[in-house]
N, C-alpha and C. Protein backbone atom coordinates (compact mmCIF):
# COMPACT_ATOMS: atom_id res chain seq x y z
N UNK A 1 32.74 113.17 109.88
CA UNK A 1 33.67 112.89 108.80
C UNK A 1 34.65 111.80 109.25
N UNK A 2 34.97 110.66 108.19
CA UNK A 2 35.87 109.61 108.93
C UNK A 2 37.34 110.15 108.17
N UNK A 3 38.04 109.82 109.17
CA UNK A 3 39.60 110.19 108.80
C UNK A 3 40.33 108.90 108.29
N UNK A 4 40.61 108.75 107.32
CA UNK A 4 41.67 107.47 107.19
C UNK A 4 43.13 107.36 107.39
N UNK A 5 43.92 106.95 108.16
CA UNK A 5 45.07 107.33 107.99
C UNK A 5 46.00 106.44 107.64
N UNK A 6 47.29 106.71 106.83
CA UNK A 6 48.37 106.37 106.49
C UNK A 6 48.20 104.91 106.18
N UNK A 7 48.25 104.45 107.69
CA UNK A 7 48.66 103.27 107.93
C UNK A 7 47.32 102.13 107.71
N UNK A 8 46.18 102.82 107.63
CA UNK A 8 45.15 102.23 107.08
C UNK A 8 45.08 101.47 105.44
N UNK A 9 45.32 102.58 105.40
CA UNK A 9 45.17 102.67 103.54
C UNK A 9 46.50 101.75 102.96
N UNK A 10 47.69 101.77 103.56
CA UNK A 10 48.75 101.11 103.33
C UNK A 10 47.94 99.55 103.56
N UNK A 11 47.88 99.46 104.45
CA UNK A 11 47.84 98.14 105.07
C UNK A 11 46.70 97.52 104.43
N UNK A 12 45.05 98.37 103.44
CA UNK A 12 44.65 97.66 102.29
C UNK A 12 45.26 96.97 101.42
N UNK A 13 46.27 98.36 100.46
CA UNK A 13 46.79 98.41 99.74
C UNK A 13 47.86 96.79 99.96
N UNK A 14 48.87 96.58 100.51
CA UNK A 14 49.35 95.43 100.66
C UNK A 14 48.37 93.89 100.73
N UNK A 15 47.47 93.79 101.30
CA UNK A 15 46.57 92.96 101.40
C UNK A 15 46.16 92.43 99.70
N UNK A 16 46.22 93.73 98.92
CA UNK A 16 45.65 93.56 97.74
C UNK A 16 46.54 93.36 96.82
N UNK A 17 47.72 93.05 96.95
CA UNK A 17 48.95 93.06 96.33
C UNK A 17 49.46 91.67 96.66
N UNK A 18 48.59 90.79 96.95
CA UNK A 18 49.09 89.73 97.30
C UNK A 18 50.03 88.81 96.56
N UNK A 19 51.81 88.54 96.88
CA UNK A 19 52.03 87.69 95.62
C UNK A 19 52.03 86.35 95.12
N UNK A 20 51.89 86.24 93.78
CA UNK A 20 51.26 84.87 93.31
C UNK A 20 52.22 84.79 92.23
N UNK A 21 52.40 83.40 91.73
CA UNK A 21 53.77 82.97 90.69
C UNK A 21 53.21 83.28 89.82
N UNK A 22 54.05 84.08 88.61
CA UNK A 22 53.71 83.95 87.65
C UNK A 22 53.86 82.74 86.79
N UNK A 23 52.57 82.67 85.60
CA UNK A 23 52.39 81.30 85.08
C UNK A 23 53.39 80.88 84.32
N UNK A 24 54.21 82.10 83.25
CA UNK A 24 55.06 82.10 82.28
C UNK A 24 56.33 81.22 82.73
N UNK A 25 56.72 80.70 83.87
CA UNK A 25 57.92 80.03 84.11
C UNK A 25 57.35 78.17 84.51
N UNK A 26 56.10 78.35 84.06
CA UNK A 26 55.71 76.94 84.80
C UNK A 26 56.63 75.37 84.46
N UNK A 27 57.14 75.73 83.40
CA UNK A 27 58.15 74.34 83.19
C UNK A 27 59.43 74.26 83.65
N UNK A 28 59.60 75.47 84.55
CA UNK A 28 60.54 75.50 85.99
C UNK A 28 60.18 74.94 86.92
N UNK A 29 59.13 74.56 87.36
CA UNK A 29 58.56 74.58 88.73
C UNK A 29 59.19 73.28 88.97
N UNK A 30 59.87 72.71 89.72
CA UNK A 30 59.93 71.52 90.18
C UNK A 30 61.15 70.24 89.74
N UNK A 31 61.78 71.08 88.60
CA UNK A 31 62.49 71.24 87.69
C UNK A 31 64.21 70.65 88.69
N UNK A 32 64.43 71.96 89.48
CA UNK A 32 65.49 71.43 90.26
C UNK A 32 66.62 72.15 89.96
N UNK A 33 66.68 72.77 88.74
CA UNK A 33 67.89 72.89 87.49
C UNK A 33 68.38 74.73 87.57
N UNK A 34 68.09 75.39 88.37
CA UNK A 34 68.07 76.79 88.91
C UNK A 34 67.42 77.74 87.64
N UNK A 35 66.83 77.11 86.78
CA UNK A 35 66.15 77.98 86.21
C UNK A 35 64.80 79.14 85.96
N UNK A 36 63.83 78.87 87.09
CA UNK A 36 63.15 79.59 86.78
C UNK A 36 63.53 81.12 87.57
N UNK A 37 63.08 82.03 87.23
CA UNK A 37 62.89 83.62 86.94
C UNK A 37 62.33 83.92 88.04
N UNK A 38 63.27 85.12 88.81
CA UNK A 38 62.27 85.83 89.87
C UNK A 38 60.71 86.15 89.58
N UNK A 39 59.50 86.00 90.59
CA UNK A 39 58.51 86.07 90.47
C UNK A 39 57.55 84.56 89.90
N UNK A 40 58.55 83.58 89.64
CA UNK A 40 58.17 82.75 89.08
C UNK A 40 57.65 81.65 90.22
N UNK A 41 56.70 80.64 89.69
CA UNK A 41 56.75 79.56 91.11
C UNK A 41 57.42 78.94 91.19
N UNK A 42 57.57 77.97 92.07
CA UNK A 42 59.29 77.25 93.18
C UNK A 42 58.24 76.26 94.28
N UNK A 43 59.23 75.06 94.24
CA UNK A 43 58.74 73.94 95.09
C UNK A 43 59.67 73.93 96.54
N UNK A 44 61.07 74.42 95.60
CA UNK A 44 62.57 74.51 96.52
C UNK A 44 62.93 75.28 96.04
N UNK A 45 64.46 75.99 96.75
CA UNK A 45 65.12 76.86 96.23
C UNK A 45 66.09 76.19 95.18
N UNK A 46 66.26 75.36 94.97
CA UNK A 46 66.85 74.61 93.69
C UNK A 46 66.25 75.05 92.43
N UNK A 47 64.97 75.88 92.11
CA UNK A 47 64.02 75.70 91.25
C UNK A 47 64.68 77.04 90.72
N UNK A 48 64.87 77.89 91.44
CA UNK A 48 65.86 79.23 91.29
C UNK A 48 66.65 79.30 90.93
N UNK A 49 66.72 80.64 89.84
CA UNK A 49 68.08 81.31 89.50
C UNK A 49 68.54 82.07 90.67
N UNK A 50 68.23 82.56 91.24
CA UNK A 50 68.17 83.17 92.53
C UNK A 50 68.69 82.66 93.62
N UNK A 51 68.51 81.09 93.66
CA UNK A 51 68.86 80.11 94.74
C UNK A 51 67.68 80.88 95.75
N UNK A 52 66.52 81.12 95.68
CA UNK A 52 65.27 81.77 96.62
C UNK A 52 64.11 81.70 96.03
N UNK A 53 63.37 80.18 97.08
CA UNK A 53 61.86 79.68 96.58
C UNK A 53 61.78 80.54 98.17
N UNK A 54 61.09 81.58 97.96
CA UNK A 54 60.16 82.72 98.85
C UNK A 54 58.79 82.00 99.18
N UNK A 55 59.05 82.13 100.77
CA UNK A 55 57.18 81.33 101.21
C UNK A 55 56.22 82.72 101.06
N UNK A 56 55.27 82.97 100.19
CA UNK A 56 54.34 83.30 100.28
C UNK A 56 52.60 83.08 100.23
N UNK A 57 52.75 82.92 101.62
CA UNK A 57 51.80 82.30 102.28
C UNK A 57 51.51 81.02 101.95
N UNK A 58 52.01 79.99 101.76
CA UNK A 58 52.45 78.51 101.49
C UNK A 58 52.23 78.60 100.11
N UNK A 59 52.67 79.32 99.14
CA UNK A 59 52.92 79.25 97.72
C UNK A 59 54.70 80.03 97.32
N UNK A 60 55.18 78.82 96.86
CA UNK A 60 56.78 79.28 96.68
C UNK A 60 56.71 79.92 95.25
N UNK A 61 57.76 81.21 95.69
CA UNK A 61 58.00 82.35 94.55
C UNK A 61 59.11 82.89 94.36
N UNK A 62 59.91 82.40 93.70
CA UNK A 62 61.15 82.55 93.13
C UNK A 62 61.51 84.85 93.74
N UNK A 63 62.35 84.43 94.39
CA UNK A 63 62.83 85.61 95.25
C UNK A 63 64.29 86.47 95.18
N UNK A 64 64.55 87.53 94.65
CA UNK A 64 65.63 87.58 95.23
C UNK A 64 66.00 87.99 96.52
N UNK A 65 67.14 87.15 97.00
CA UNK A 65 67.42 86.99 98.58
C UNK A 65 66.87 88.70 99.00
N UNK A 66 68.17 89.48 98.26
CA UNK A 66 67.43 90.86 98.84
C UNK A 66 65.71 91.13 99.36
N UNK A 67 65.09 90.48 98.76
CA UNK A 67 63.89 90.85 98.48
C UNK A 67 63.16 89.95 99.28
N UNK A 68 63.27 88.76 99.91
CA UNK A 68 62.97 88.17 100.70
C UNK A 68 61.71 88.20 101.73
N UNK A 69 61.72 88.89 102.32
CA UNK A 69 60.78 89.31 102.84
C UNK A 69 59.66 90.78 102.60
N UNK A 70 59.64 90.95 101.73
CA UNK A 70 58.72 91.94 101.06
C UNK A 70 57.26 91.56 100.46
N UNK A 71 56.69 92.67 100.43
CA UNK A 71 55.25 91.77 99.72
C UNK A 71 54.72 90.63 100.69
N UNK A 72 55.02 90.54 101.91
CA UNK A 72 54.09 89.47 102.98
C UNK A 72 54.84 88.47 102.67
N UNK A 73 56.22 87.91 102.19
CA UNK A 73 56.57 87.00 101.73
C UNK A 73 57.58 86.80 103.16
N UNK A 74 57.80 85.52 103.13
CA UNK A 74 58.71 85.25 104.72
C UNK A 74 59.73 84.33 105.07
N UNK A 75 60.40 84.64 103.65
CA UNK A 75 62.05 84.32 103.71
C UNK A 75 62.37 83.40 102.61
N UNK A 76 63.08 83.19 102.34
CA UNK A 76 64.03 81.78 101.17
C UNK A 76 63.99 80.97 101.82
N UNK A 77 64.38 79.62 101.12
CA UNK A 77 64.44 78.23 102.09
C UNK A 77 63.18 77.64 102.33
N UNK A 78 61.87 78.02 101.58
CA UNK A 78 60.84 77.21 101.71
C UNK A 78 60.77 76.04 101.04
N UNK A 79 60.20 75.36 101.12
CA UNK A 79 59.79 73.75 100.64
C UNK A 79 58.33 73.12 100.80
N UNK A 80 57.99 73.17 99.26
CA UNK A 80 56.58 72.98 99.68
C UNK A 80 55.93 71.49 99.47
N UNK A 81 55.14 71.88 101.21
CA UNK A 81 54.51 70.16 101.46
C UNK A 81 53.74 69.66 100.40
N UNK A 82 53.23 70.50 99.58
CA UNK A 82 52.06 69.60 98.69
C UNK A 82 53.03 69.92 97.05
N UNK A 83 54.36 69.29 97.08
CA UNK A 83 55.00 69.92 96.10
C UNK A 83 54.27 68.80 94.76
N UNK A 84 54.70 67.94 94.94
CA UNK A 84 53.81 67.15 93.87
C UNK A 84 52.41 67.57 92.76
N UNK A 85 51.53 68.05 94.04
CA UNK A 85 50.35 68.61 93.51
C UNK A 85 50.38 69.99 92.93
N UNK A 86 51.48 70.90 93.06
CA UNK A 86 52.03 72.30 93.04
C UNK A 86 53.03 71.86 91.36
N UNK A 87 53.86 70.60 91.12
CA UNK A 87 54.36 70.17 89.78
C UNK A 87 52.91 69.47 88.81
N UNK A 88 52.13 69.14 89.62
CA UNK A 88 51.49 68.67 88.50
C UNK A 88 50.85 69.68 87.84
N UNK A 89 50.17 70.67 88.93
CA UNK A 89 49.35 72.09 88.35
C UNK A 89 50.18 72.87 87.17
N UNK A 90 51.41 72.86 87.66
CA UNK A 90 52.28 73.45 86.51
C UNK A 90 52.35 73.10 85.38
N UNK A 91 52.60 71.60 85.12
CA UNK A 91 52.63 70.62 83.77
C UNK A 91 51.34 71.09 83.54
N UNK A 92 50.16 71.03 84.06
CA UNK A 92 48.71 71.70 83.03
C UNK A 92 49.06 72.64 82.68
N UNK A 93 49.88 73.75 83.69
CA UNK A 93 49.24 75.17 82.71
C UNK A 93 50.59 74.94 81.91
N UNK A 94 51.49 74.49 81.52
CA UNK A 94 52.50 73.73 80.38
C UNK A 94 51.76 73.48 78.76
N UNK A 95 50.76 72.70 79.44
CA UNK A 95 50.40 72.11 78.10
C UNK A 95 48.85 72.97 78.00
N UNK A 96 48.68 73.88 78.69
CA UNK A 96 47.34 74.58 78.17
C UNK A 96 48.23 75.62 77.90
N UNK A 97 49.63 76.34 77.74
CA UNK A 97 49.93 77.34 77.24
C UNK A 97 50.88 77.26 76.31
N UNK A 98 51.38 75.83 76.10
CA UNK A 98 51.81 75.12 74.50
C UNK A 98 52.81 75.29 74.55
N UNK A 99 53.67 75.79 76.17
CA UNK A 99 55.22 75.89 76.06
C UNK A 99 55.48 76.14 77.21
C-alpha cells in the first residue's frame, strides 16, 4: 500500500495552482497609471493599485505587498525584460475582448 503524505499532496496541489494574470485588466498592463487590480498583469509596479507587479515566475501579477510571496510568487519590484512583447499581447487580448 503507498502512503501519501501531507507534504506530498500539498506540494502537487501548489504546482497546480500556478498564478497567471488575469485577462480582464489587460488595458492596465503597461499603462503606468496605478490602475490595474490585484491578480491582474503588470510590466512594473507602476501598473498597480497596489504599487506590487509580483514576479511570478517571469510573468508580473499585480500583488498585494502582504501577499507577496504566496502562490510561488517572489516579491514586488519586478520588471519585466520582455515588457514590450508582454504590452503588445495585452493590446490583442484588448481588442479581441472589445474593452
Amino acid at each position: 500500500m503507498v502512503r501519501v503524505t501531507l507534504a506530498t499532496v500539498l506540494a502537487f496541489a501548489v504546482a497546480a495552482m500556478a498564478i497567471t494574470p488575469n485577462n480582464a485588466g489587460a488595458k492596465n498592463v503597461g499603462n503606468g497609471q496605478g490602475k490595474q487590480f490585484i491578480t491582474g498583469g503588470c510590466v512594473a509596479d507602476a501598473d498597480c493599485e497596489s504599487t506590487c507587479c509580483a514576479n511570478a515566475s517571469g510573468v508580473g501579477v499585480c500583488s498585494a505587498v502582504a501577499a507577496q510571496f504566496q502562490n510561488g510568487k517572489s516579491g514586488c519590484k519586478f520588471v519585466d525584460p520582455n515588457a514590450a512583447a508582454t504590452i503588445a499581447a495585452a493590446k490583442a487580448q484588448v481588442a479581441k475582448q472589445g474593452f
